[in-house]
Protein backbone atom coordinates (compact mmCIF):
# COMPACT_ATOMS: atom_id res chain seq x y z
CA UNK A 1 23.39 38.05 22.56
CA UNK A 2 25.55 35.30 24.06
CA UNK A 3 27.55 38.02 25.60
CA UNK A 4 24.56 39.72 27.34
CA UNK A 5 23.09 36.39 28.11
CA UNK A 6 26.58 35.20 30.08
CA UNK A 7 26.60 38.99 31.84
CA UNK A 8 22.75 37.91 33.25
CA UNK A 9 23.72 34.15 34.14
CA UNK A 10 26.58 36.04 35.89
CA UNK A 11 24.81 38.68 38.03
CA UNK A 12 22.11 35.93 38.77
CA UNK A 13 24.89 33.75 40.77
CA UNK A 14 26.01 36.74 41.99
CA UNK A 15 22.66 37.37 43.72
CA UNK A 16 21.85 33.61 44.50
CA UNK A 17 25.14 33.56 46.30
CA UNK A 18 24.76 36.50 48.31
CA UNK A 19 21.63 35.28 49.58
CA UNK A 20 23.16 31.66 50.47
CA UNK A 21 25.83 33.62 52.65
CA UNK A 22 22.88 35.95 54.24
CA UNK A 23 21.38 33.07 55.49
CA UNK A 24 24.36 31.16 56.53
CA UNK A 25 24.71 33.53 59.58
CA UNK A 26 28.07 32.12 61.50
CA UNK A 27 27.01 31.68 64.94
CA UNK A 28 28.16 33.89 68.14
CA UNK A 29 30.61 33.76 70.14
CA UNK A 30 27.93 32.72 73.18
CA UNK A 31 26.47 30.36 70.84
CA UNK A 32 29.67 28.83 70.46
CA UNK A 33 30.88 28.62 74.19
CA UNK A 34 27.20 26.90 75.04
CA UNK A 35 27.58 24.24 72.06
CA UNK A 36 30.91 23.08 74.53
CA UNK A 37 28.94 22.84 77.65
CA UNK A 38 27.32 20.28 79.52
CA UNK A 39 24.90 20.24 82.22
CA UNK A 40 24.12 16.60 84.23
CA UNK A 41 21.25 16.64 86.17
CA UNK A 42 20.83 13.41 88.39
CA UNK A 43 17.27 12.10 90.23
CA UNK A 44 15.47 9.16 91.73
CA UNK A 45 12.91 8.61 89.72
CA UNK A 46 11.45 8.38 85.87
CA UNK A 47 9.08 12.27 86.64
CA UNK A 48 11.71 13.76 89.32
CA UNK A 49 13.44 16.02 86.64
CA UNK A 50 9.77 17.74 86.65
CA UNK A 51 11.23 19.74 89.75
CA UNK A 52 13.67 21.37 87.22
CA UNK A 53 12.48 20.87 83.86
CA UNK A 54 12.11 24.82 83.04
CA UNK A 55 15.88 25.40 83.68
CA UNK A 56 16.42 22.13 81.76
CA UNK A 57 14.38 23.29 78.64
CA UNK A 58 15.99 27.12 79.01
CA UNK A 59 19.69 26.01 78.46
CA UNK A 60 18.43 23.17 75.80
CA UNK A 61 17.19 25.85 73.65
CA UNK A 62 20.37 28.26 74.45
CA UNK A 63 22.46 24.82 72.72
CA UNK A 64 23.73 23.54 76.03
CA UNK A 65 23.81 19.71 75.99
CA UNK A 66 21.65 18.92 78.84
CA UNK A 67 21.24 15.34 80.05
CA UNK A 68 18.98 13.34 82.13
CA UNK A 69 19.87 10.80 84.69
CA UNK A 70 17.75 8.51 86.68
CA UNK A 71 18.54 6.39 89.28
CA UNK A 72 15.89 4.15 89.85
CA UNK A 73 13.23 2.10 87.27
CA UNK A 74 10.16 3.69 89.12
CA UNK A 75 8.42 0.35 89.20
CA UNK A 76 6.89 0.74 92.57
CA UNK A 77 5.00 3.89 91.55
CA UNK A 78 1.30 2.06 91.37
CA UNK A 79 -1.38 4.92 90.99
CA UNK A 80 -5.32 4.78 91.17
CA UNK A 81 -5.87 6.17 87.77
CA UNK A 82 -3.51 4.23 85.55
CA UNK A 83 -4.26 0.85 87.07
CA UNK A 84 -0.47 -0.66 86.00
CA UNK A 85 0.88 -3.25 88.70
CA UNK A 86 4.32 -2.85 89.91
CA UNK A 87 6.75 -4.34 88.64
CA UNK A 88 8.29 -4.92 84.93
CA UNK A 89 5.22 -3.80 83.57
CA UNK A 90 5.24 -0.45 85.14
CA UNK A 91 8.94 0.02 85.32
CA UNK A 92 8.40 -0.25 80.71
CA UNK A 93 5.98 2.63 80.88
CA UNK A 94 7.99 4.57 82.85
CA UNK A 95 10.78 4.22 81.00
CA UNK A 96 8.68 5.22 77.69
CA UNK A 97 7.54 8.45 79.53
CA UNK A 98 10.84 9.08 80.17
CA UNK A 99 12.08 9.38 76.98
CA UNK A 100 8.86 11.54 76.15
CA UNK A 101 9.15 13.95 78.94
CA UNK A 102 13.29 14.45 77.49
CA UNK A 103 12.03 14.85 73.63
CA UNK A 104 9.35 17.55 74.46
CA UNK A 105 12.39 19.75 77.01
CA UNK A 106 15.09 19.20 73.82
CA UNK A 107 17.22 17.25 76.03
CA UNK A 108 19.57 14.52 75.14
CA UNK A 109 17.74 10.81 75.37
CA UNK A 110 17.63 9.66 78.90
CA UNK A 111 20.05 7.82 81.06
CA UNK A 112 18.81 5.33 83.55
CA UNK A 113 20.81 3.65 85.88
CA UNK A 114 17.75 0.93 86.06
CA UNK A 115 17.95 0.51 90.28
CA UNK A 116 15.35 -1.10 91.56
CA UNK A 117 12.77 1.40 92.95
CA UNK A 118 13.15 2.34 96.75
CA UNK A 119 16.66 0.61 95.94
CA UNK A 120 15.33 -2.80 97.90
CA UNK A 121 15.43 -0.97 101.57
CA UNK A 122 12.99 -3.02 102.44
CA UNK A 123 15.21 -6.41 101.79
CA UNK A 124 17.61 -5.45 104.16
CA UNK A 125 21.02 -3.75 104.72
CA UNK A 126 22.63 -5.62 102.22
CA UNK A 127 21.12 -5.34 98.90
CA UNK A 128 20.61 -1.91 99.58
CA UNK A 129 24.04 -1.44 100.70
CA UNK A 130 24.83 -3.07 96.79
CA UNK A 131 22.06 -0.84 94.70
CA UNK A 132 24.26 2.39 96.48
CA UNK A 133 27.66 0.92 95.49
CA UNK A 134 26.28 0.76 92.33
CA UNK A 135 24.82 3.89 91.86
CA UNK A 136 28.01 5.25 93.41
CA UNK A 137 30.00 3.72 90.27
CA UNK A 138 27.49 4.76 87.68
CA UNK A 139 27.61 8.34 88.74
CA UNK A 140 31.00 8.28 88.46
CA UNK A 141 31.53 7.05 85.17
CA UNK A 142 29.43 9.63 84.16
CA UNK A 143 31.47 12.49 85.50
CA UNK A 144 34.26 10.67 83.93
CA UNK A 145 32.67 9.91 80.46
CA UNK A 146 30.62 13.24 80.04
CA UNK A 147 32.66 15.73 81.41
CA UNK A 148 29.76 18.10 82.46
CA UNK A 149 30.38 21.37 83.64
CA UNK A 150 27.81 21.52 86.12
CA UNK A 151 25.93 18.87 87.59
CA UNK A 152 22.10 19.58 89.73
CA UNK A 153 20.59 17.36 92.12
CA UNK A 154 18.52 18.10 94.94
CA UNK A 155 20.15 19.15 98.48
CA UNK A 156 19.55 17.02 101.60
CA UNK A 157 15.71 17.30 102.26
CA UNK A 158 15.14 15.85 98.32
CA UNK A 159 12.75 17.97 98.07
CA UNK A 160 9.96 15.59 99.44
CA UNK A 161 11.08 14.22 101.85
CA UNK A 162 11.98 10.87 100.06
CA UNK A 163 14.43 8.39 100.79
CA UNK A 164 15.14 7.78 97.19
CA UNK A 165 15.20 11.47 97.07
CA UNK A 166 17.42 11.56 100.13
CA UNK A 167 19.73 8.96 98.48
CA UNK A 168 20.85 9.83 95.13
CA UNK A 169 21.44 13.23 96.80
CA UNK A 170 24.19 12.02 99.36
CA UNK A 171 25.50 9.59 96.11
CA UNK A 172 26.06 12.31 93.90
CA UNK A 173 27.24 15.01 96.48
CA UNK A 174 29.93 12.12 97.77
CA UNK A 175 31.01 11.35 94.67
CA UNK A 176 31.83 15.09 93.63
CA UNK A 177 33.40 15.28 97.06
CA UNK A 178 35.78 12.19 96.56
CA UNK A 179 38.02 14.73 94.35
CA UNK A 180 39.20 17.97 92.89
CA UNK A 181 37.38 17.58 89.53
CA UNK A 182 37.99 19.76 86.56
CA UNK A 183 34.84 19.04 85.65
CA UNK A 184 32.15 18.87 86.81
CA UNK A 185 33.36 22.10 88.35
CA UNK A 186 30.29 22.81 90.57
CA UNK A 187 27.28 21.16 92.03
CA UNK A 188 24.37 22.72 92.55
CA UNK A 189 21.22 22.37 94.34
CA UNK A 190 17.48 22.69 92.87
CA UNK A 191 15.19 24.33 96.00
CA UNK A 192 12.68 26.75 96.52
CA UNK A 193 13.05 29.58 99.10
CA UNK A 194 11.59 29.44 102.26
CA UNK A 195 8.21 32.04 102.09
CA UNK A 196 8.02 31.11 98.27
CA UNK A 197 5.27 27.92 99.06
CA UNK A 198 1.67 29.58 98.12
CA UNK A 199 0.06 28.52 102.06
CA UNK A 200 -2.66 26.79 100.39
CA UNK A 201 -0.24 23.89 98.20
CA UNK A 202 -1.96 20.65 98.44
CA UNK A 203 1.84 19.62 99.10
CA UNK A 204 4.38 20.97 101.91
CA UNK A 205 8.19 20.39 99.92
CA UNK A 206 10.95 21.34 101.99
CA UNK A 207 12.21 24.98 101.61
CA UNK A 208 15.84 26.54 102.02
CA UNK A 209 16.64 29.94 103.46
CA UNK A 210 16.95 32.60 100.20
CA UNK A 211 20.72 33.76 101.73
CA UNK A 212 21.84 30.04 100.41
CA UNK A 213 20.47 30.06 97.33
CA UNK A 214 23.05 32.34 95.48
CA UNK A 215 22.02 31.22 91.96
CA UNK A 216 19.23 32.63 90.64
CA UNK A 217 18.28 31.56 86.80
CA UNK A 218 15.59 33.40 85.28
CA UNK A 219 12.92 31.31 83.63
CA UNK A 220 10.13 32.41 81.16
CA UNK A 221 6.63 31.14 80.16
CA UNK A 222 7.83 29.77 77.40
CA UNK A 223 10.10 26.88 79.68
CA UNK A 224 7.20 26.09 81.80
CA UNK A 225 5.38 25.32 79.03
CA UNK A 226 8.29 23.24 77.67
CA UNK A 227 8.09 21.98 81.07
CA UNK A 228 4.31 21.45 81.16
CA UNK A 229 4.25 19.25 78.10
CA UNK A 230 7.29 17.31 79.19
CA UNK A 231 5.55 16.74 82.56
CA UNK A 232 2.05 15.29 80.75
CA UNK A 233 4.09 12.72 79.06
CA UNK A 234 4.47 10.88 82.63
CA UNK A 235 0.48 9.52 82.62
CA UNK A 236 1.06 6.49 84.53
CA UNK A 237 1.54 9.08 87.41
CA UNK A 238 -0.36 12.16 86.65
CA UNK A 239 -4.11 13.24 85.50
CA UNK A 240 -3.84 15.91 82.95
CA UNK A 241 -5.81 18.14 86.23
CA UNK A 242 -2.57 17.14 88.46
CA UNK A 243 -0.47 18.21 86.13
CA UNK A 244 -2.19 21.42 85.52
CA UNK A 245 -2.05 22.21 89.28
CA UNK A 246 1.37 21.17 90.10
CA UNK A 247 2.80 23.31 87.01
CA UNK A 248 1.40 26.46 88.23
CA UNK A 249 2.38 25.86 92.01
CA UNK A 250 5.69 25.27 90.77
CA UNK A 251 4.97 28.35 88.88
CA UNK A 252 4.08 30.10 91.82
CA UNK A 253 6.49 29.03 94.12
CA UNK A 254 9.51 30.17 91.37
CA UNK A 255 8.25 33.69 90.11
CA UNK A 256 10.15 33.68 87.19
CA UNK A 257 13.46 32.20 89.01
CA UNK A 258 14.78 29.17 89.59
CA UNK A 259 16.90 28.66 92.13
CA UNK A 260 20.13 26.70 93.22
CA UNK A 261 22.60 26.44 96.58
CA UNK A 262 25.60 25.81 95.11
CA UNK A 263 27.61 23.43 97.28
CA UNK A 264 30.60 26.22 97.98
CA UNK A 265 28.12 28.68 99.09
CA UNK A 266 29.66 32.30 98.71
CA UNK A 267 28.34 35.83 99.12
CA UNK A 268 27.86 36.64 95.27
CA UNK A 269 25.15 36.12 93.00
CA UNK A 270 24.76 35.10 89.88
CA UNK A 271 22.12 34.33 87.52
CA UNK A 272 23.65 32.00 85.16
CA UNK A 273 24.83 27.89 86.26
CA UNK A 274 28.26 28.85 84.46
C-alpha cells in the first residue's frame, strides 16, 4: 500500500512539474533583444507625445523600454472648458495627466524637465537664452544616463508650427549633433506625408515629402486605442468630442503607418526604428 501510494505521490509531481515548465515558456530571442532597448522620445509639452503615442504604445507592448520626456510644465495652456488659470495650478494638473496618459501607453513614468511654458520668450533674450541652456544640459544627461537607442522628436516645422515645438526640436537635434554617440545611434523624426492631411482637418500641421520619410512603422487599431485612452487622460486640454476627432484624423492621416525622417536620410526603407 505504502509502496503504491509513494509510486502515485511520485507520478503526481511528475505531472505538476511538467506543467510548471509548460508554462514557464523561456522567452525569444526577439523578446530578449527588445527587453535591452530603449527608445527616448522628447516634446514641448505635457499632451505633445499624443502626435506619437501609437508607435509609443506598439514597442511598449513588444518590451521596449519607452520613455517620455517633456520639456516644458504646460502652465500657460488655459482652455474654455476646464476653466484652470495659468500658472502652478495648471502646470499640477498637467503634470497628473501626464503621468496618466504614460500608464494607459505602458510607458515608463514621465520625465519633465519642468521649463517654464513658452520657455519665458516673452521676458526677453535672456531668460530664454537660460531655459535653452538648460534644456540643452538636461537632454544631455539623458543621452548620457539612459543610453537609448533611438531617440524621436519632431523635425523643424514641430509639427504645428510652435515655437516650443520649434525649440526642443533644434535642442535635441544639436545635442545629438555635438558628437559621435554610440547611443543614441539615430534620431528620428515623427511627420506625416505630404497628401496624407484628409482636406477637410479642422487643423493644417505641417507635412514632409514621402521620399524623406524612409521609416515606415506599421501601427494597428489596437495602438490607437492605447493611444486614444492615453490622449483622454489630458482633460484640462481636450473634450472627450476633441479627442474623438483628433484620434481619427490622426488615424486618417497615418493609414496604418507611422512615419519618421531619420536625420541621415538614405535611399532604403525600413519598417522597424532599430
Amino acid at each position: 500500500m505504502i509502496m503504491k501510494f509513494n509510486q502515485v505521490a511520485s507520478r503526481l509531481f511528475i505531472m505538476v512539474m511538467a506543467t510548471m515548465l509548460s508554462q514557464c515558456t523561456p522567452p525569444t530571442d526577439n523578446q530578449n533583444l527588445n527587453s535591452s532597448r530603449i527608445i527616448l522620445a522628447i516634446f514641448a509639452h505635457p499632451d505633445d507625445e499624443a502626435t506619437v503615442s501609437p508607435v509609443l504604445a506598439k514597442y511598449a507592448a513588444e518590451g521596449v523600454k519607452v520613455y517620455l520626456a517633456i520639456a516644458t510644465d504646460g502652465r500657460l495652456g488655459i482652455t474654455d472648458h476646464a476653466k484652470i488659470p495659468a500658472g502652478d495650478s495648471l502646470a499640477a494638473a498637467r503634470t497628473s495627466e501626464l503621468i496618466c496618459a504614460a500608464e494607459k501607453l505602458g510607458i515608463e513614468p514621465p520625465i519633465q524637465f519642468g521649463l517654464h511654458d513658452q520657455l519665458k520668450m516673452g521676458e526677453g533674450y535672456g531668460p530664454l537664452h537660460d531655459q535653452l541652456n538648460t534644456m540643452r544640459e538636461k537632454v544631455k544627461e539623458l543621452f548620457i544616463t539612459l543610453k537609448p537607442d533611438v531617440i524621436i522628436t519632431w523635425g523643424a516645422s514641430g509639427w504645428t508650427g510652435h515655437h516650443d515645438h520649434r525649440l526642443v526640436s533644434t535642442v535635441v537635434t544639436e545635442v545629438f549633433q555635438s558628437q559621435a554617440w554610440d547611443k543614441p545611434a539615430q534620431l528620428y523624426y515623427s511627420a506625416i506625408p505630404t497628401g496624407n492631411l484628409p482636406a477637410d482637418s479642422p487643423m493644417q500641421l505641417a507635412t514632409v515629402d514621402s521620399k524623406f520619410l524612409t521609416v515606415r512603422v506599421p501601427i494597428a487599431e489596437a495602438d490607437h486605442e492605447k493611444a486614444k485612452d492615453s490622449w483622454l487622460c489630458h482633460k484640462s486640454q481636450y473634450t472627450p468630442e476633441v479627442v474623438e476627432g483628433m484620434n481619427e484624423l490622426i488615424k486618417a492621416s497615418l493609414k496604418g503607418t507611422a512615419y519618421f525622417q531619420p536625420l541621415v536620410v538614405t535611399s532604403e526603407q525600413k519598417q522597424s526604428l532599430f
